[in-house]
Protein backbone atom coordinates (compact mmCIF):
# COMPACT_ATOMS: atom_id res chain seq x y z
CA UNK A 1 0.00 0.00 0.00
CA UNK A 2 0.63 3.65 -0.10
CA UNK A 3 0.53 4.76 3.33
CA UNK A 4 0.24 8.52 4.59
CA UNK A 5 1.60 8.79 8.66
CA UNK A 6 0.41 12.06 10.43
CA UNK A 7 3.10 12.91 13.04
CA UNK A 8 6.90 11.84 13.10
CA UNK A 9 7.00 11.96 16.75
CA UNK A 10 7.67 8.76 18.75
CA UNK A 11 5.07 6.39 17.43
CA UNK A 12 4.55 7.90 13.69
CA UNK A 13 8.31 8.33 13.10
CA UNK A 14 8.65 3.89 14.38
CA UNK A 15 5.47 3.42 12.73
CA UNK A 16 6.52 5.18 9.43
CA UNK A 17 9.71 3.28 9.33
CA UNK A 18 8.47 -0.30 9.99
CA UNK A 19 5.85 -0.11 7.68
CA UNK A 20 8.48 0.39 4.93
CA UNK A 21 10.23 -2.75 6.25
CA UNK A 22 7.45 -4.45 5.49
CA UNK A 23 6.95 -3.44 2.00
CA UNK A 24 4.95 -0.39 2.34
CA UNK A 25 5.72 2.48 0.79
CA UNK A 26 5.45 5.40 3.68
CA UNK A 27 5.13 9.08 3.42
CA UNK A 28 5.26 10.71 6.84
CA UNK A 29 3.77 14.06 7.53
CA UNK A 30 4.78 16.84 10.30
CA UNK A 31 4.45 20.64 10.59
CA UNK A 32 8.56 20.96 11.95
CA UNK A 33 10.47 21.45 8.84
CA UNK A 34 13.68 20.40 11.15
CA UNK A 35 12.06 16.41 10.95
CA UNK A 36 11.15 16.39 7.69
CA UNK A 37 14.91 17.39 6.99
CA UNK A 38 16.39 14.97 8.99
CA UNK A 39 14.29 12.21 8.16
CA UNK A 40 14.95 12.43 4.38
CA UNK A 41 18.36 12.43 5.17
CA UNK A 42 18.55 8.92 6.49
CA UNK A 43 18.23 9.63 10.45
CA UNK A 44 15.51 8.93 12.81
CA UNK A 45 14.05 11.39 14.85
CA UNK A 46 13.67 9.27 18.23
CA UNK A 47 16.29 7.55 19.78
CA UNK A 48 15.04 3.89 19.61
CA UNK A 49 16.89 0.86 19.37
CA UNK A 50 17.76 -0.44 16.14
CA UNK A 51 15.71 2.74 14.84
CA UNK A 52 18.31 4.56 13.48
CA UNK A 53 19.83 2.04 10.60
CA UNK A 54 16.06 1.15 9.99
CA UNK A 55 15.12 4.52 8.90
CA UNK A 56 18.26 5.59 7.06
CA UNK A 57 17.93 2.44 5.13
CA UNK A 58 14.20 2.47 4.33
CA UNK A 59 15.12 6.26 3.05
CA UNK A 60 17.49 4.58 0.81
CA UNK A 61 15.60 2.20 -1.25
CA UNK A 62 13.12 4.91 -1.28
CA UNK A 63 10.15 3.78 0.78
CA UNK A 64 10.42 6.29 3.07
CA UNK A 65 10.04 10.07 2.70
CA UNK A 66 8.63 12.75 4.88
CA UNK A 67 7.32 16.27 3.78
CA UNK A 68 5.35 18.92 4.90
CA UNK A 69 2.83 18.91 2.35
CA UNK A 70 -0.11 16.49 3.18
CA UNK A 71 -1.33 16.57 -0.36
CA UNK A 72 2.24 15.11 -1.13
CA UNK A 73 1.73 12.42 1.21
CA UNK A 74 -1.92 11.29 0.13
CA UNK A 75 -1.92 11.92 -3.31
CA UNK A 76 -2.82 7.94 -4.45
CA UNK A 77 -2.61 6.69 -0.74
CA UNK A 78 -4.47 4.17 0.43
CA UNK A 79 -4.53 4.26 4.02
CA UNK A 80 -4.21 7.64 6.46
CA UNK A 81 -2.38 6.83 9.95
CA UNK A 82 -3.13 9.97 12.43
CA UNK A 83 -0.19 9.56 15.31
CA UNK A 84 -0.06 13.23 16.24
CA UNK A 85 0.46 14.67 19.92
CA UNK A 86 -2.43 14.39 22.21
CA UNK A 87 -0.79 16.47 25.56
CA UNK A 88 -2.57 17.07 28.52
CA UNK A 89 -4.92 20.94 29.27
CA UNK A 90 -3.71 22.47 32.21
CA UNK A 91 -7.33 20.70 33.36
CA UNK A 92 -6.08 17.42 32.17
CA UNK A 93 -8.24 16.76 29.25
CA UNK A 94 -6.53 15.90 26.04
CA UNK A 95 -5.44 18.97 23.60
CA UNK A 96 -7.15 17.86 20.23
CA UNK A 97 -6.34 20.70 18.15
CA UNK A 98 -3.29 18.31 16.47
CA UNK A 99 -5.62 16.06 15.65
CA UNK A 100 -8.01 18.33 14.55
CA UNK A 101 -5.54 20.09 12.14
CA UNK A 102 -4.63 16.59 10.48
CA UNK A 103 -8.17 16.09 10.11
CA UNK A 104 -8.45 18.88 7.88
CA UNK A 105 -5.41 18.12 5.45
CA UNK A 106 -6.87 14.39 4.87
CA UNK A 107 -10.38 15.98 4.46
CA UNK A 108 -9.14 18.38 1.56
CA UNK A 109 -7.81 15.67 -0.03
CA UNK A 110 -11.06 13.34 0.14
CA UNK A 111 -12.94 16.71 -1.35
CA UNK A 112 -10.72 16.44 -4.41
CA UNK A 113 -9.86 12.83 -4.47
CA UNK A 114 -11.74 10.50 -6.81
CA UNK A 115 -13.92 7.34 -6.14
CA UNK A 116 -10.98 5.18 -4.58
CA UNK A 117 -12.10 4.27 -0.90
CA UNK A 118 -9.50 6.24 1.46
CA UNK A 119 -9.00 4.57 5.16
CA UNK A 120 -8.31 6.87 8.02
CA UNK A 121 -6.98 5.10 11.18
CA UNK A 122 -6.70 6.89 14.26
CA UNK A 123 -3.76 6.29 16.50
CA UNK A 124 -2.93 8.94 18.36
CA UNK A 125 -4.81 8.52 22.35
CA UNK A 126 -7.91 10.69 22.56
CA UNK A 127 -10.71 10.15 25.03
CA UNK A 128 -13.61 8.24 24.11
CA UNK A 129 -16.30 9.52 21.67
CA UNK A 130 -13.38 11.68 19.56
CA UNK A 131 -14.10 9.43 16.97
CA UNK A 132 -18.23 10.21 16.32
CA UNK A 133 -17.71 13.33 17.58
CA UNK A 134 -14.50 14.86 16.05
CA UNK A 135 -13.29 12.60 13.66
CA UNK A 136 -15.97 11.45 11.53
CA UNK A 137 -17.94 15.03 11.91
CA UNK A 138 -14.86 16.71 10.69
CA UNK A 139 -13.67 14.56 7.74
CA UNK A 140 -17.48 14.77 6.34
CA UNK A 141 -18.01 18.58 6.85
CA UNK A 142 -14.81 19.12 5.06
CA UNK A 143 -14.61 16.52 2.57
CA UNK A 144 -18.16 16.92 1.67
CA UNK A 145 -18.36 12.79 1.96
CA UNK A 146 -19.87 10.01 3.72
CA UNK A 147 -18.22 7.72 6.11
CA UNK A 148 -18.31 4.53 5.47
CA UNK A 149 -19.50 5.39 2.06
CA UNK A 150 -16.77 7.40 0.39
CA UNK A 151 -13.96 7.02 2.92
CA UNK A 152 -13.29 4.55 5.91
CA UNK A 153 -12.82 5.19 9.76
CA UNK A 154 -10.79 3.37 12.58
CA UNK A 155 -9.68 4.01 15.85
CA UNK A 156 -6.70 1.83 15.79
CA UNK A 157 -4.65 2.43 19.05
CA UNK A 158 -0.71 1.65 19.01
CA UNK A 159 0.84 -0.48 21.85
CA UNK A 160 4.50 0.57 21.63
CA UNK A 161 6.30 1.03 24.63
CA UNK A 162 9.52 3.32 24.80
CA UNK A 163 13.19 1.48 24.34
CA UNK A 164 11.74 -1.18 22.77
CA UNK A 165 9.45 0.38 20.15
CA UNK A 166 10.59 -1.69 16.96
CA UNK A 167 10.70 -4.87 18.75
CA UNK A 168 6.60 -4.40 20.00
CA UNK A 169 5.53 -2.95 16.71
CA UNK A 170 6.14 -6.82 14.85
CA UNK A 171 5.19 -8.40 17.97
CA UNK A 172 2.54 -6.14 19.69
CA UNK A 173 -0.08 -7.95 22.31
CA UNK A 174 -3.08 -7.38 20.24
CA UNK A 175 -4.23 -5.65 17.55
CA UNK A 176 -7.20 -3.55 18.03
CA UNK A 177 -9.72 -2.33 15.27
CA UNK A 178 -12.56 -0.03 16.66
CA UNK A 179 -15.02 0.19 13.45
CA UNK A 180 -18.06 -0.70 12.44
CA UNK A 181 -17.14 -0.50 8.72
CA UNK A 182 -16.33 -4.09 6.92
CA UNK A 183 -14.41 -2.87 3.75
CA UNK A 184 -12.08 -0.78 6.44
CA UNK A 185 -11.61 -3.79 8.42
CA UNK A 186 -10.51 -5.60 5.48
CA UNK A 187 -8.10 -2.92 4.47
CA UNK A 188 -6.58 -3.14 7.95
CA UNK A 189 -6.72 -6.55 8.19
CA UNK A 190 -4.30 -6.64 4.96
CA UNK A 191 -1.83 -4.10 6.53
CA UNK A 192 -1.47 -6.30 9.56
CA UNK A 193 -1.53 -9.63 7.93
CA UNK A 194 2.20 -10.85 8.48
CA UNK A 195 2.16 -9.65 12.18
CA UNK A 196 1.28 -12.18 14.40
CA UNK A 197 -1.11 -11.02 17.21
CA UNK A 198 -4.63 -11.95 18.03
CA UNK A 199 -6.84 -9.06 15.96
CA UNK A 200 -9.65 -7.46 18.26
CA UNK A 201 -12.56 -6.09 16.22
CA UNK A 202 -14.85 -3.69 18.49
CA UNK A 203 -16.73 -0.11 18.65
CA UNK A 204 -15.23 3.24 18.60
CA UNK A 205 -15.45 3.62 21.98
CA UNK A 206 -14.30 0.64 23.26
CA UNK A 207 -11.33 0.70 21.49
CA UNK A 208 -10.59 4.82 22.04
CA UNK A 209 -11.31 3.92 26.21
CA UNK A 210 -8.54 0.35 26.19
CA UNK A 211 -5.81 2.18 25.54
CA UNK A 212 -6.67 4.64 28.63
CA UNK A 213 -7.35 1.63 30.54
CA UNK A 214 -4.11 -0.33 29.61
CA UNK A 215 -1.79 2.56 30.49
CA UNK A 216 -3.71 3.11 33.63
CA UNK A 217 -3.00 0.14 34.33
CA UNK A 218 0.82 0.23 33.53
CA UNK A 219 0.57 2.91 35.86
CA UNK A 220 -1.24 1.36 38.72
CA UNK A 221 0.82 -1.39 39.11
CA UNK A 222 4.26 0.38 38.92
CA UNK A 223 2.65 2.85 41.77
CA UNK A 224 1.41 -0.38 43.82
CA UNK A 225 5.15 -1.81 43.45
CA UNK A 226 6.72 1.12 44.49
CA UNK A 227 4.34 1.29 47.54
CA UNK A 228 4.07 -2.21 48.49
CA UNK A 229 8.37 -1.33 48.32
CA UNK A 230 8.29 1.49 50.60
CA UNK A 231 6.31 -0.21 52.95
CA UNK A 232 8.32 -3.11 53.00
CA UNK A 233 11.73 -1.08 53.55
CA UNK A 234 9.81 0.11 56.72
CA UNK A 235 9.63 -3.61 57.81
CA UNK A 236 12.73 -4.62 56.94
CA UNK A 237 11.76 -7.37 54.27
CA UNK A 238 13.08 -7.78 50.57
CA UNK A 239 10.54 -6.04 48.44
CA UNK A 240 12.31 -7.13 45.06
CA UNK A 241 12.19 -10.88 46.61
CA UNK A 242 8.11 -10.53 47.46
CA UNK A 243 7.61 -8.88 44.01
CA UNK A 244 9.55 -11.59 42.30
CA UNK A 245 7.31 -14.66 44.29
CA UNK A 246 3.91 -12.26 43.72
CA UNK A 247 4.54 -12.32 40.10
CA UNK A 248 5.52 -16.13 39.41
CA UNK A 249 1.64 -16.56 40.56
CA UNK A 250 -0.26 -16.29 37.08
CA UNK A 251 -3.40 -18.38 38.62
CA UNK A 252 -4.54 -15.39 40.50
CA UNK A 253 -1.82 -12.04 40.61
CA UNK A 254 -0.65 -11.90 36.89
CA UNK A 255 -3.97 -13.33 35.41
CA UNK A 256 -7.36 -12.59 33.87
CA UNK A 257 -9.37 -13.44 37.57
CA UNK A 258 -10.35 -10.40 39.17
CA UNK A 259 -10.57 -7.94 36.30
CA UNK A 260 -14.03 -8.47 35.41
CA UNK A 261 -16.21 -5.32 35.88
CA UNK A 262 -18.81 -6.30 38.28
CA UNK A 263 -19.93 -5.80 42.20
CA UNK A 264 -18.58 -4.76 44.98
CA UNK A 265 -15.34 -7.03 46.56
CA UNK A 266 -16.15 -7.93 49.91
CA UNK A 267 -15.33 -11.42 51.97
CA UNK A 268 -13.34 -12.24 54.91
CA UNK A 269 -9.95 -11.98 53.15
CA UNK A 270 -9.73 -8.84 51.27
CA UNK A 271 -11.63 -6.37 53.42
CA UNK A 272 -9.59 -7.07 56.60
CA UNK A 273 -6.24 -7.89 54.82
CA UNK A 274 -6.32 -4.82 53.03
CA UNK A 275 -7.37 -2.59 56.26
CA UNK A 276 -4.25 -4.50 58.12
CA UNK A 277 -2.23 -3.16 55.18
CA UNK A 278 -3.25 0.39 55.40
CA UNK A 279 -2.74 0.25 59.35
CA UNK A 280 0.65 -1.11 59.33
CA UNK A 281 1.66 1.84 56.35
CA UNK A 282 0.27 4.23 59.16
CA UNK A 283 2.38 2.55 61.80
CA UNK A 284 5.00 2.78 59.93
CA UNK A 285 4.39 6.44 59.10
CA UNK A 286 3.99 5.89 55.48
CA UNK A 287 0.92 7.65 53.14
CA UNK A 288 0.15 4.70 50.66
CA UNK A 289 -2.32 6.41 48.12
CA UNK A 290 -3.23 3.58 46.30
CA UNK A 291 -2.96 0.80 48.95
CA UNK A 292 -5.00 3.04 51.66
CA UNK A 293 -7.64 4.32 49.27
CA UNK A 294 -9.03 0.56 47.73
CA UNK A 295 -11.92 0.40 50.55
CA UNK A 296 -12.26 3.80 49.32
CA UNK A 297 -12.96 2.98 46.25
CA UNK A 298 -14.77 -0.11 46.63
CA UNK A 299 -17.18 1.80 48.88
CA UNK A 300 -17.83 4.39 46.46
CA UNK A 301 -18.70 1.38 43.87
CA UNK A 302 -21.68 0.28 46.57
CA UNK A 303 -22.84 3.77 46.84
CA UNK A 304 -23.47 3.56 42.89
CA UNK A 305 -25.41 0.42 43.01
CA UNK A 306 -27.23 1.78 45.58
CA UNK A 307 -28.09 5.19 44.06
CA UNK A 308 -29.05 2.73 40.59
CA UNK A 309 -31.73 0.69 42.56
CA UNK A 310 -33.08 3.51 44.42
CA UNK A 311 -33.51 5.48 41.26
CA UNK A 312 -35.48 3.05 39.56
CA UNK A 313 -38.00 4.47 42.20
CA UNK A 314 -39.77 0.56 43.15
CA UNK A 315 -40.83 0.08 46.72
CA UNK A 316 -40.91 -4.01 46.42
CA UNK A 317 -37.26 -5.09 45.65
CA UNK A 318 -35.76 -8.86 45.19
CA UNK A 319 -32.28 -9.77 45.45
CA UNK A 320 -30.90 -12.91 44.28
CA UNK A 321 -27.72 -13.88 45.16
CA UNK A 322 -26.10 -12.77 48.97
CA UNK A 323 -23.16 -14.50 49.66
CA UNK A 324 -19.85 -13.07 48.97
CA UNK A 325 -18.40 -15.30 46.78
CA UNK A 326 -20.42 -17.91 44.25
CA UNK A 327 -19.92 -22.25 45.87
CA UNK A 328 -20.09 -20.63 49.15
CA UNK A 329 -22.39 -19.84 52.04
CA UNK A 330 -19.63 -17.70 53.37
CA UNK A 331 -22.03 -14.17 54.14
CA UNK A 332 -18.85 -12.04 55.87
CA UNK A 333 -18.60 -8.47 54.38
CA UNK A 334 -20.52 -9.24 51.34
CA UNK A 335 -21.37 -7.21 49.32
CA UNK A 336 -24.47 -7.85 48.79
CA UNK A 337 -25.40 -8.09 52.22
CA UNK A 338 -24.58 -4.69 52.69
CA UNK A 339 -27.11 -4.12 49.61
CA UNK A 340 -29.74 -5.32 51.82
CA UNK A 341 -28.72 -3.29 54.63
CA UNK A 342 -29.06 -0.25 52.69
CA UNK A 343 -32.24 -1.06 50.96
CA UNK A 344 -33.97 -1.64 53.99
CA UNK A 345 -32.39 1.32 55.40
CA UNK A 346 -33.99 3.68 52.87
CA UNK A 347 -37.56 2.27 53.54
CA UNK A 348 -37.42 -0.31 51.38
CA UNK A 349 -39.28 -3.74 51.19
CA UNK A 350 -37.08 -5.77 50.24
CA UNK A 351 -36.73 -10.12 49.59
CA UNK A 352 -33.70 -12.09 49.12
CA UNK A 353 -33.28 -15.57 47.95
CA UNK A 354 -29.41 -17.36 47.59
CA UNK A 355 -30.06 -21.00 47.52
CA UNK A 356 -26.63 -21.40 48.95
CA UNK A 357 -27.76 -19.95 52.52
CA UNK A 358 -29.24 -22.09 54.67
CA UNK A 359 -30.20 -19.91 58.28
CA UNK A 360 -30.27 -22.94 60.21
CA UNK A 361 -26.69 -24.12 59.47
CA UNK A 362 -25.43 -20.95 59.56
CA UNK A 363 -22.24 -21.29 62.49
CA UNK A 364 -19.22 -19.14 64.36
CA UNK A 365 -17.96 -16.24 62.51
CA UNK A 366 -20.71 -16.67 59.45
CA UNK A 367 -23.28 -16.31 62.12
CA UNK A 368 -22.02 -13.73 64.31
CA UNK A 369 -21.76 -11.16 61.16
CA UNK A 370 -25.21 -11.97 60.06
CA UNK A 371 -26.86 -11.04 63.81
CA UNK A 372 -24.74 -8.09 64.15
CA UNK A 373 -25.08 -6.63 60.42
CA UNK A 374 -28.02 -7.74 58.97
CA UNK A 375 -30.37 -8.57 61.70
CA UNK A 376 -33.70 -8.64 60.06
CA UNK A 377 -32.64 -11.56 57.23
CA UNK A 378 -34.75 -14.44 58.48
CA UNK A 379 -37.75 -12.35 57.90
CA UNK A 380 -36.44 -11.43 53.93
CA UNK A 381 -35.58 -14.66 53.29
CA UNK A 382 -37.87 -16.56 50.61
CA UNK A 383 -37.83 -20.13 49.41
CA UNK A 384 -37.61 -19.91 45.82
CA UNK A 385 -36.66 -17.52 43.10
CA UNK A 386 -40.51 -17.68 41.97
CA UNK A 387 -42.02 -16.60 45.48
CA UNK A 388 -39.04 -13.57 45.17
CA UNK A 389 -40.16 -12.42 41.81
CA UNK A 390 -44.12 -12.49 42.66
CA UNK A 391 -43.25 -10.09 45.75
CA UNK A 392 -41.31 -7.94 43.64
CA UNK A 393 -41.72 -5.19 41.19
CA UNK A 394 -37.72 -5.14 41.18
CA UNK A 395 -34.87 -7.86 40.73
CA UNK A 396 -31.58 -7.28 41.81
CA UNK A 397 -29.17 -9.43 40.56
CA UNK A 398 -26.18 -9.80 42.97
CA UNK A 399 -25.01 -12.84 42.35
CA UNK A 400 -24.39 -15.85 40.03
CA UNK A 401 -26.45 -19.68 40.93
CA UNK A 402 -27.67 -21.47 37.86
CA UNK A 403 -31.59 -21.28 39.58
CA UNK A 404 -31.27 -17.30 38.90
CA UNK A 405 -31.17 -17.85 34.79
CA UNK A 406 -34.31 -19.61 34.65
CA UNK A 407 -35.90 -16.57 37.18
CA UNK A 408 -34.62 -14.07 34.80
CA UNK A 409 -35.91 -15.52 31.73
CA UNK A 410 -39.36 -15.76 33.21
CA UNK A 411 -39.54 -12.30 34.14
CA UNK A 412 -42.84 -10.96 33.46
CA UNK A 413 -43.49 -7.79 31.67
CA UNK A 414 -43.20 -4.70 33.51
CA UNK A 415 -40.35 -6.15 35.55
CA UNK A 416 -37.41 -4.47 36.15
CA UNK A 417 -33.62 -6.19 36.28
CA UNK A 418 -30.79 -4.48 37.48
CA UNK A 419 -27.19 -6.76 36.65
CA UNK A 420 -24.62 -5.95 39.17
CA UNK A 421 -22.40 -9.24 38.59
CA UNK A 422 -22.89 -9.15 34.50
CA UNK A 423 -24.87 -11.97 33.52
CA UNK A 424 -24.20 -13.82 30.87
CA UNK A 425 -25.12 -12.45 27.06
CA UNK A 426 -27.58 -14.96 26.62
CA UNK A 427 -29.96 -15.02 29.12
CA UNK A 428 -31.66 -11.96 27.48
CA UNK A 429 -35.42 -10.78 28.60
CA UNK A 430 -37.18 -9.36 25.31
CA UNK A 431 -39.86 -7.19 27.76
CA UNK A 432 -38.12 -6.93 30.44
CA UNK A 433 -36.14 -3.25 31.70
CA UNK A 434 -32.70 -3.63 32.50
CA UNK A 435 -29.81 -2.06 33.49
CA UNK A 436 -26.18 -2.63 34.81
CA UNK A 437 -23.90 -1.31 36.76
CA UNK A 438 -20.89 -1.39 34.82
């Protein structure tokens, strides 16, 4: 293909160069006459390994060239790659107006270009909705054409890290396509064919919100090393030696388990180990932001499935699903339970049915949080998910037992289902109004 790359910053000027390694011929745009110089003379303009004899020899066989001009760049192109600068407002929002300004050079061009289908892939970070909003609004208005129609659209977010740019361009983690468009897919699809990565095909959004969420991420986790280090230099211990164990465990640490949007965490494990944690920091005289704020958090989390029942405005309210954890009968600090607490709280007349909770066998520790936190249970307690949904003009769903998918399947019209756990897909209720939490 003829390729067009919008910004020869760190990611366009690696992008722009690998592309014409793999047979592409590249045409990189910027506004800094400075790197447009120096990249047609053979030199990169980031230092990255193996960057440097990469670009000087693409330059040479002549598959790479930068100008200024972005009618240069897309006159027969094929394919638009936007990798501009997205800094930070003094208010932290992301500055658009490079984006914004690329827009417009690729939308001349579609005004004047002639019935070939252009692709315009979005790489640069920008918050979610830039694409509908910004992107697609502005190409149209300018070009005069129809996305989707005339020209294609993609959100296509880069996973290149720093110091090892090159190496994570030919072997990134995933691809990522967020369109809606099937002839842009395909287009894409054919630029990334020899790379081997599992491809992700998704919605603007989605895809403009991962690559927030990933580097988030990155961040949160260097910030919980660094303060699960500090503490431990308080202590006395080896923090690189606890890091190094915590990491070889890829069952539940490095691992897919716990990062599923859902409920509230609650249990006899987390809450307490987490407030012993944030105590001993304290002791210590250490402020742990991250460590000391997860109850925080989590607490804020139960306010907002609170706030979602309550708005739904219902008096009678079921709730299936009340111990912490699903194979359990384990009720300390769930979340649910709390739920319940709340609900009743706020006037509320409220049922509850978990299939898993038996009142009579409840024992020890199980039973002394139920008398002291949630009092009033044997009289919410139902037999079946049937007697909960005929005393209820709300369902609640707060937790996963195979007897709940047959109750929400026979919900009657006029019902209305609030997820907080994320049911599965294909339960769905055809007359039935529903909302989650996440």
């Amino acid at each position: 293909m003829k390729i067009a790359v919008f910004g020869l910053g760190y990611v366009g000027c690696v992008t722009a160069a690998c592309l014409a390694q793999m047979g592409h011929t590249v045409h990189g745009v910027d506004v800094s006459d400075a790197k447009v110089r120096l990249l047609n003379s053979g030199q990169s303009l980031v230092l990255e390994k193996g960057l440097d004899k990469l670009v000087g020899r693409m330059v040479a066989e002549g598959r790479l060239h930068a100008t200024l001009d972005p009618a240069e760049a897309l006159d027969r192109a094929d394919l638009s790659l936007v990798a501009v600068g997205t800094p930070s407002h003094s208010d932290g929002s992301a500055n658009l107006d490079h984006v914004a300004s690329a827009l417009g050079g690729i939308g001349r061009f579609l005004r004047g270009a002639k019935k070939k289908f252009h692709v315009v892939a979005i790489r640069s970070t920008v918050p979610p909705g830039t694409t509908e909003k910004l992107v697609i609004p502005t190409l149209e208005k300018v070009s005069g054409k129809k996305a989707g129609v005339d020209f294609g659209v993609c959100f296509h977010p880069e996973f290149l890290r720093e110091g090892s740019s090159v190496e994570d361009f030919f072997n990134p983690p995933k691809t990522v396509l967020g369109t809606s468009d099937p002839q842009t897919v395909r287009r894409l699809l054919r630029l990334w064919k020899a790379v081997d990565a599992p491809v992700f095909v998704t919605s603007f959004k989605t895809a403009e919100i991962l690559k927030y969420a990933d580097n988030t991420f990155h961040a949160l986790k260097v910030s919980f090393a660094n303060e699960i280090g500090s503490l431990c230099r308080r202590l006395g211990a080896d923090s690189r030696e606890v890091m190094r164990i915590f990491v070889q465990d890829t069952k539940l640490n490095i691992s897919p388990l716990y990062l599923k949007p859902g409920f509230a965490f609650g249990g006899p494990c987390l809450p307490k180990d987490v407030r012993a944690l944030g105590w001993l920091a304290r002791e210590n005289g250490l402020h742990l932001p991250v460590i000391q704020n997860i109850l925080r958090s989590n607490s804020r989390h139960m306010e907002r499935a609170v706030d979602l029942v309550l708005s739904a405005k219902r008096q009678r309210i079921g709730v299936l699903g009340l111990v912490f954890k699903s194979d359990t009968d384990d009720l300390r600090e769930s979340p649910a339970c709390e739920l319940v607490k709340r609900l009743v709280a706020a006037g509320k007349r409220v049922k509850v049915y978990d299939p898993r909770v038996r009142l009579d066998r409840l024992l020890g520790a199980n039973q002394t949080f139920i008398r002291k936190e949630l009092p009033l249970l044997p009289r919410l307690m139902t037999e079946s998910c049937s007697e909960l949904s005929r005393a209820s003009d709300l369902i609640v769903l707060a937790g996963n037992h195979p007897e709940f998918d047959d109750a929400i399947r026979g919900l009657k019209k006029g019902k209305i289902l609030i997820d907080l756990v994320g049911v599965r897909p294909d339960l769905g209720w055809a007359d039935v109004a529903s909302q989650s939490l996440t």
